[in-house]
N, C-alpha and C. Protein backbone atom coordinates (compact mmCIF):
# COMPACT_ATOMS: atom_id res chain seq x y z
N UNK A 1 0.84 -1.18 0.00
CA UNK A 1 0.00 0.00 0.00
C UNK A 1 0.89 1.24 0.00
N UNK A 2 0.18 2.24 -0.79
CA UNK A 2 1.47 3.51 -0.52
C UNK A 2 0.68 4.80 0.51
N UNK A 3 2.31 5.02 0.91
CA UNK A 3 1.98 5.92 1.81
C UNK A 3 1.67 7.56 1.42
N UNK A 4 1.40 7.66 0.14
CA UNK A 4 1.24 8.33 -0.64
C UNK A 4 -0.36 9.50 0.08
N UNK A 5 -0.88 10.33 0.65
CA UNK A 5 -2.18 11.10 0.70
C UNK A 5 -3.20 11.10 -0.44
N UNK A 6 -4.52 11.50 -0.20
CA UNK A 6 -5.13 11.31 -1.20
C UNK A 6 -5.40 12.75 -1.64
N UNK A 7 -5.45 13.65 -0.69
CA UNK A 7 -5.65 15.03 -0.82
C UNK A 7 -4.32 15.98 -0.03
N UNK A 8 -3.48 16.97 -0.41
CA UNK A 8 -2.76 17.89 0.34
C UNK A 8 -3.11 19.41 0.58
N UNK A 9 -3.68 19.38 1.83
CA UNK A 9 -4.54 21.49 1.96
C UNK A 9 -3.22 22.00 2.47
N UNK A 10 -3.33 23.17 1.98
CA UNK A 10 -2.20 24.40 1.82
C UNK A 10 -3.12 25.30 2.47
N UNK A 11 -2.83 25.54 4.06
CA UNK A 11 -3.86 26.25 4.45
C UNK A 11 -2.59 27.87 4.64
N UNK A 12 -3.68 28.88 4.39
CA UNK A 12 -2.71 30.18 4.39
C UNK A 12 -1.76 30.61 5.53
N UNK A 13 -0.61 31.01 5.85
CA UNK A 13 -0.40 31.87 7.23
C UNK A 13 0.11 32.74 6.80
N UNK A 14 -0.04 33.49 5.71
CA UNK A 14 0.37 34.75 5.80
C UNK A 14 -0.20 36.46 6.37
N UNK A 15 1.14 37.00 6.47
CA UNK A 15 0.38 38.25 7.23
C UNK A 15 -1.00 38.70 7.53
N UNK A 16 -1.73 38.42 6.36
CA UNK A 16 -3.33 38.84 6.58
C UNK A 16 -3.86 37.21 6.98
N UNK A 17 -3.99 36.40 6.78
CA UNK A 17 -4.92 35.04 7.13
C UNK A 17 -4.11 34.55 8.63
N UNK A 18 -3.56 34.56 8.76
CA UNK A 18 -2.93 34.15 9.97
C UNK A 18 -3.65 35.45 11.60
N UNK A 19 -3.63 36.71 11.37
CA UNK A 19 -4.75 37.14 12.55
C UNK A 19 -6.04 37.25 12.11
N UNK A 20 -6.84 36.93 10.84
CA UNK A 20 -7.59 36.70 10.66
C UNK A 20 -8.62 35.37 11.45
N UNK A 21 -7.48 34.41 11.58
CA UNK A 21 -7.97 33.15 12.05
C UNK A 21 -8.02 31.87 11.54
N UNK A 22 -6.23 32.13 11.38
CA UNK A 22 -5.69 30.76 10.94
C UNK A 22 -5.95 30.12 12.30
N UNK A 23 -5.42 29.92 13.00
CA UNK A 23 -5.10 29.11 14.34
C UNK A 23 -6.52 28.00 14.00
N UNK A 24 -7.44 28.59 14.29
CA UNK A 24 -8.61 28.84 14.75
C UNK A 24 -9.54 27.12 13.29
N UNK A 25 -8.93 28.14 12.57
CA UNK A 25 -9.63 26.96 11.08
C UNK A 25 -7.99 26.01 10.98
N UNK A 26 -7.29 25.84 11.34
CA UNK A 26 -5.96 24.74 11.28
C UNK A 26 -6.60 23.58 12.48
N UNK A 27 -7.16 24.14 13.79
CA UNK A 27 -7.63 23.66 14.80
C UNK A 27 -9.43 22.48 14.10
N UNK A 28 -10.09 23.79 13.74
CA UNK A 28 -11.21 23.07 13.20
C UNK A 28 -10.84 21.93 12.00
N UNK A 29 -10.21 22.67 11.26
CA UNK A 29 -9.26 21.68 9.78
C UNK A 29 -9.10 20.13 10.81
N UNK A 30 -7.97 19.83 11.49
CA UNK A 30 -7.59 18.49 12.07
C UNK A 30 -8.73 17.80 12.52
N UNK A 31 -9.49 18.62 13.49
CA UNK A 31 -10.52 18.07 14.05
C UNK A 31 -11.49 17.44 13.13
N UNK A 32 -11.74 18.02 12.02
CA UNK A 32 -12.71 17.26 11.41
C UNK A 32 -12.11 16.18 10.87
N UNK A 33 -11.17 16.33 9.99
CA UNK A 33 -9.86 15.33 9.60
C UNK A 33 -10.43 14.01 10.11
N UNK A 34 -9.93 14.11 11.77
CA UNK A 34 -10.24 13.19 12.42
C UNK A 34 -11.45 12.34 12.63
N UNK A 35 -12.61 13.31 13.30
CA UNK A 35 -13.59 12.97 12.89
C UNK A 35 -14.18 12.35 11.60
N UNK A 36 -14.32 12.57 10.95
CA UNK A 36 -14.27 11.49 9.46
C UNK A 36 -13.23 10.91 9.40
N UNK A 37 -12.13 10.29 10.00
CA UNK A 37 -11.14 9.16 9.74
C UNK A 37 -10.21 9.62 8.51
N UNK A 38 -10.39 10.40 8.15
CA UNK A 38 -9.72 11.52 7.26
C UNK A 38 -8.01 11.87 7.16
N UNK A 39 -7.83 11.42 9.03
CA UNK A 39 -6.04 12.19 8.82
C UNK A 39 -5.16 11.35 7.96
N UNK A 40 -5.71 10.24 7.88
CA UNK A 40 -4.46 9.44 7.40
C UNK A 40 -4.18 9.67 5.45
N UNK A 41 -5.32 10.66 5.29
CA UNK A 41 -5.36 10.52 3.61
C UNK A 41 -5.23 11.80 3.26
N UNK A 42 -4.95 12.93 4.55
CA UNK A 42 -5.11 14.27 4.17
C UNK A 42 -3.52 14.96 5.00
N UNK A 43 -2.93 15.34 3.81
CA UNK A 43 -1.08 16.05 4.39
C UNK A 43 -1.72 17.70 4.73
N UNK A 44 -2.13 18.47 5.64
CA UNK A 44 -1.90 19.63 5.80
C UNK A 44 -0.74 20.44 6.39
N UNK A 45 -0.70 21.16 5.39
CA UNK A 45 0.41 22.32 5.69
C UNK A 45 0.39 23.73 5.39
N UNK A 46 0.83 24.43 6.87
CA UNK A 46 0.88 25.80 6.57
C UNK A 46 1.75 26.34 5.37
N UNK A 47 1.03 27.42 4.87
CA UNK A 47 1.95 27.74 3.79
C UNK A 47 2.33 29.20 3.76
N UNK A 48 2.83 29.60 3.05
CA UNK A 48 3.19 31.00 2.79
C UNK A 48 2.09 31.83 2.30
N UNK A 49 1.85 33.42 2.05
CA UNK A 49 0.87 33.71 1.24
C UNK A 49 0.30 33.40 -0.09
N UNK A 50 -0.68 33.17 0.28
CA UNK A 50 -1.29 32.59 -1.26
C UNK A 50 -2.04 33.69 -2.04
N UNK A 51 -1.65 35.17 -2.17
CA UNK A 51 -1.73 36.06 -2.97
C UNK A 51 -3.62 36.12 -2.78
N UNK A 52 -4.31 36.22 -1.94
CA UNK A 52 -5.82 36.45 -1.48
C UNK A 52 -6.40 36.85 -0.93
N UNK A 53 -5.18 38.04 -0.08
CA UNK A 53 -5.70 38.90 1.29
C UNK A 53 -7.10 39.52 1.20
N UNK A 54 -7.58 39.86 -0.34
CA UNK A 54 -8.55 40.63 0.24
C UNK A 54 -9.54 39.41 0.49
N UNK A 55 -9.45 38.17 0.55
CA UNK A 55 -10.33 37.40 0.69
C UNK A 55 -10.60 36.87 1.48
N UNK A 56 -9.40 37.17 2.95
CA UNK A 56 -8.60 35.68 3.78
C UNK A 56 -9.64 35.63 4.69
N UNK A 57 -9.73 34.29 5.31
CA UNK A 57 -8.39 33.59 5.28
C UNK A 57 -8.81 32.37 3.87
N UNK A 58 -7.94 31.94 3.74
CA UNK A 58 -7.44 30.89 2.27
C UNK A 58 -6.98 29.85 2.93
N UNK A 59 -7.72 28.73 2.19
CA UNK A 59 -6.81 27.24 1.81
C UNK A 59 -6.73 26.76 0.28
N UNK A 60 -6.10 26.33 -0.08
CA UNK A 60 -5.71 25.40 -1.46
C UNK A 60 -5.81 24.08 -1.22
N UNK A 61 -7.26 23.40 -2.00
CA UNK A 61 -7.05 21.62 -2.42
C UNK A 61 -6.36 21.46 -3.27
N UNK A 62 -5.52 20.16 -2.63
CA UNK A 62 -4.69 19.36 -4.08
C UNK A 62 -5.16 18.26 -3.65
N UNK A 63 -5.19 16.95 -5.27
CA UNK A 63 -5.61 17.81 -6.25
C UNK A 63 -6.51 18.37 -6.85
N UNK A 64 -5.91 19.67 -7.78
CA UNK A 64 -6.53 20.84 -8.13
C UNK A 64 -6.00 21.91 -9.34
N UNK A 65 -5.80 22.78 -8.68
CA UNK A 65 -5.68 23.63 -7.45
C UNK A 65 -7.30 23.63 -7.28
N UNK A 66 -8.08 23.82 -6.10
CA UNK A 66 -9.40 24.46 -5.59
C UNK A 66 -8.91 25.43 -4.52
N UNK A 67 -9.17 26.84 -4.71
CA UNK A 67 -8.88 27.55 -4.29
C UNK A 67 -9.88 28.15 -3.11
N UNK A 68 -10.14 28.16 -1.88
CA UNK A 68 -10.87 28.44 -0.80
C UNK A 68 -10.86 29.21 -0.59
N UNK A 69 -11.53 30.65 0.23
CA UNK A 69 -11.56 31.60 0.37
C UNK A 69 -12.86 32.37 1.91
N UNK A 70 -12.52 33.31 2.19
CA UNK A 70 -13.52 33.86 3.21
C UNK A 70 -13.64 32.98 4.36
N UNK A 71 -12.93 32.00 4.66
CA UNK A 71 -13.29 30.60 5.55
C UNK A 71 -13.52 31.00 7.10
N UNK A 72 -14.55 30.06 7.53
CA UNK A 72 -14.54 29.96 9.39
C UNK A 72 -14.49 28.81 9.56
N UNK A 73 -14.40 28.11 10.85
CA UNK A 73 -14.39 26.97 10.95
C UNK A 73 -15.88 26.18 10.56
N UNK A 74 -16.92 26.64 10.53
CA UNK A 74 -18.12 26.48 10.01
C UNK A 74 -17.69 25.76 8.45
N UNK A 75 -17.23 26.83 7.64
CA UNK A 75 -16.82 26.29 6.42
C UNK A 75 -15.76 25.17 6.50
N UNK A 76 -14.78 25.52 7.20
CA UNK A 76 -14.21 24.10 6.79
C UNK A 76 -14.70 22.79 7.13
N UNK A 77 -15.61 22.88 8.01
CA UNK A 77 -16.43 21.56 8.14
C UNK A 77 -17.42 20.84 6.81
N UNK A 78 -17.64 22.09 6.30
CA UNK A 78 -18.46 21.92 4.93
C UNK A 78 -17.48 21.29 3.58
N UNK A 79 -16.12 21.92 4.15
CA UNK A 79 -15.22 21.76 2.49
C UNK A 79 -14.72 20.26 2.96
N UNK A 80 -14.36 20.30 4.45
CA UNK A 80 -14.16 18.54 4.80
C UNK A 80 -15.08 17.62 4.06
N UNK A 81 -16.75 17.73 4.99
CA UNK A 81 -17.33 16.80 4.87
C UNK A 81 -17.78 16.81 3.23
N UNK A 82 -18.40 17.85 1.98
CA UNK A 82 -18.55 17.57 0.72
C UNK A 82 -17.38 17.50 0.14
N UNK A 83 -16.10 18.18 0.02
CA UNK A 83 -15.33 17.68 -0.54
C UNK A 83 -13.98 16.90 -1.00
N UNK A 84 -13.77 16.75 0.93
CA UNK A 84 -12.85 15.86 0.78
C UNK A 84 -13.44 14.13 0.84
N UNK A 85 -14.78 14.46 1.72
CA UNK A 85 -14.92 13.19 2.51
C UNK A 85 -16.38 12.77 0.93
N UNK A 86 -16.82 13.40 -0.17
CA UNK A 86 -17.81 13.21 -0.89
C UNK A 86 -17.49 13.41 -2.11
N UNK A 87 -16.33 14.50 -2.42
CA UNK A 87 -15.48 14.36 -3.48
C UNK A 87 -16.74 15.54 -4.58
N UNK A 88 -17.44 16.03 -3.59
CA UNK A 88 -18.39 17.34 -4.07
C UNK A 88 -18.02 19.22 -3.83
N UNK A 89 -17.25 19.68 -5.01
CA UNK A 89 -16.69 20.86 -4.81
C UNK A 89 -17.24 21.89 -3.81
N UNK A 90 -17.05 22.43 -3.25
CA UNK A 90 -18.10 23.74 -2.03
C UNK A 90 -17.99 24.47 -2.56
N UNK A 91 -18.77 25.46 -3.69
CA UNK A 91 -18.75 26.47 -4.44
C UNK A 91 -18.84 28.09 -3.89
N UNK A 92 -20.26 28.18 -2.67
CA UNK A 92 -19.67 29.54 -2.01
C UNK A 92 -18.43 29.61 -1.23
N UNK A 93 -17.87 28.90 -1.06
CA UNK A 93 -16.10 29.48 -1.02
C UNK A 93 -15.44 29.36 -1.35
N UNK A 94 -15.28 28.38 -3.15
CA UNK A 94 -14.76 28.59 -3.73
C UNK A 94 -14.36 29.97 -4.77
N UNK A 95 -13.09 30.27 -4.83
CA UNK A 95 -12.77 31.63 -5.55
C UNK A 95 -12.11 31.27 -6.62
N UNK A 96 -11.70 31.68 -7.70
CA UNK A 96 -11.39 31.32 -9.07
C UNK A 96 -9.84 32.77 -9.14
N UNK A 97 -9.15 32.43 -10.24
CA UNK A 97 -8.76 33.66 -10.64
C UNK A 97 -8.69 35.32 -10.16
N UNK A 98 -10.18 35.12 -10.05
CA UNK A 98 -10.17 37.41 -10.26
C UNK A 98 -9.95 37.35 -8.67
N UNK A 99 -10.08 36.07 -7.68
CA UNK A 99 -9.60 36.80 -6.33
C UNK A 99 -8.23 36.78 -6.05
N UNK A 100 -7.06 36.46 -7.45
CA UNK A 100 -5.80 36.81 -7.07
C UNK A 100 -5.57 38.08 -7.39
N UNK A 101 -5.01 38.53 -6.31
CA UNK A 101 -4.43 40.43 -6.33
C UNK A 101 -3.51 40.87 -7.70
């Protein structure tokens, strides 16, 4: 079997998403992980800015890219359970293109 993930989130910490309320959705992020049996297929890592401040806070699905945006921990329970754990995109927080600066 490989030890390979099935999904890798690139969750934001840069200057703007990080006092926005990274901590906060990295915390909710694992937890659900877990809860759906999830950690073992999902690599998260903080990342650098992902060019979206006016949007933050931001995560990135791979694979993708699916680009996340405006998030609370509310939402990431939603982008867990439809689209990691149902493989069904979450479209109001998904952002495309025009939300890179």
């Amino acid at each position: 079997m490989s030890d390979e993930k099935q999904f890798r989130i690139y969750l934001c910490g840069g200057a703007t998403c990080t006092p926005k309320g990274r901590d906060a959705l990295l915390r909710a992020l694992e937890d659900e992980l877990w809860a759906w049996e999830l950690d073992s297929a999902v690599e998260v890592r903080v990342s650098g800015c992902q060019d979206r401040c006016d949007y933050a806070p931001n995560l990135t699905v791979w694979p993708g890219p699916y680009h996340y945006s405006a998030l609370t921990p509310a939402a990431i329970k939603q982008i867990v359970e439809r689209h990691l754990l149902h493989g069904q995109v979450v479209p109001e927080f998904l952002l495309g293109d025009q939300a890179r600066r």
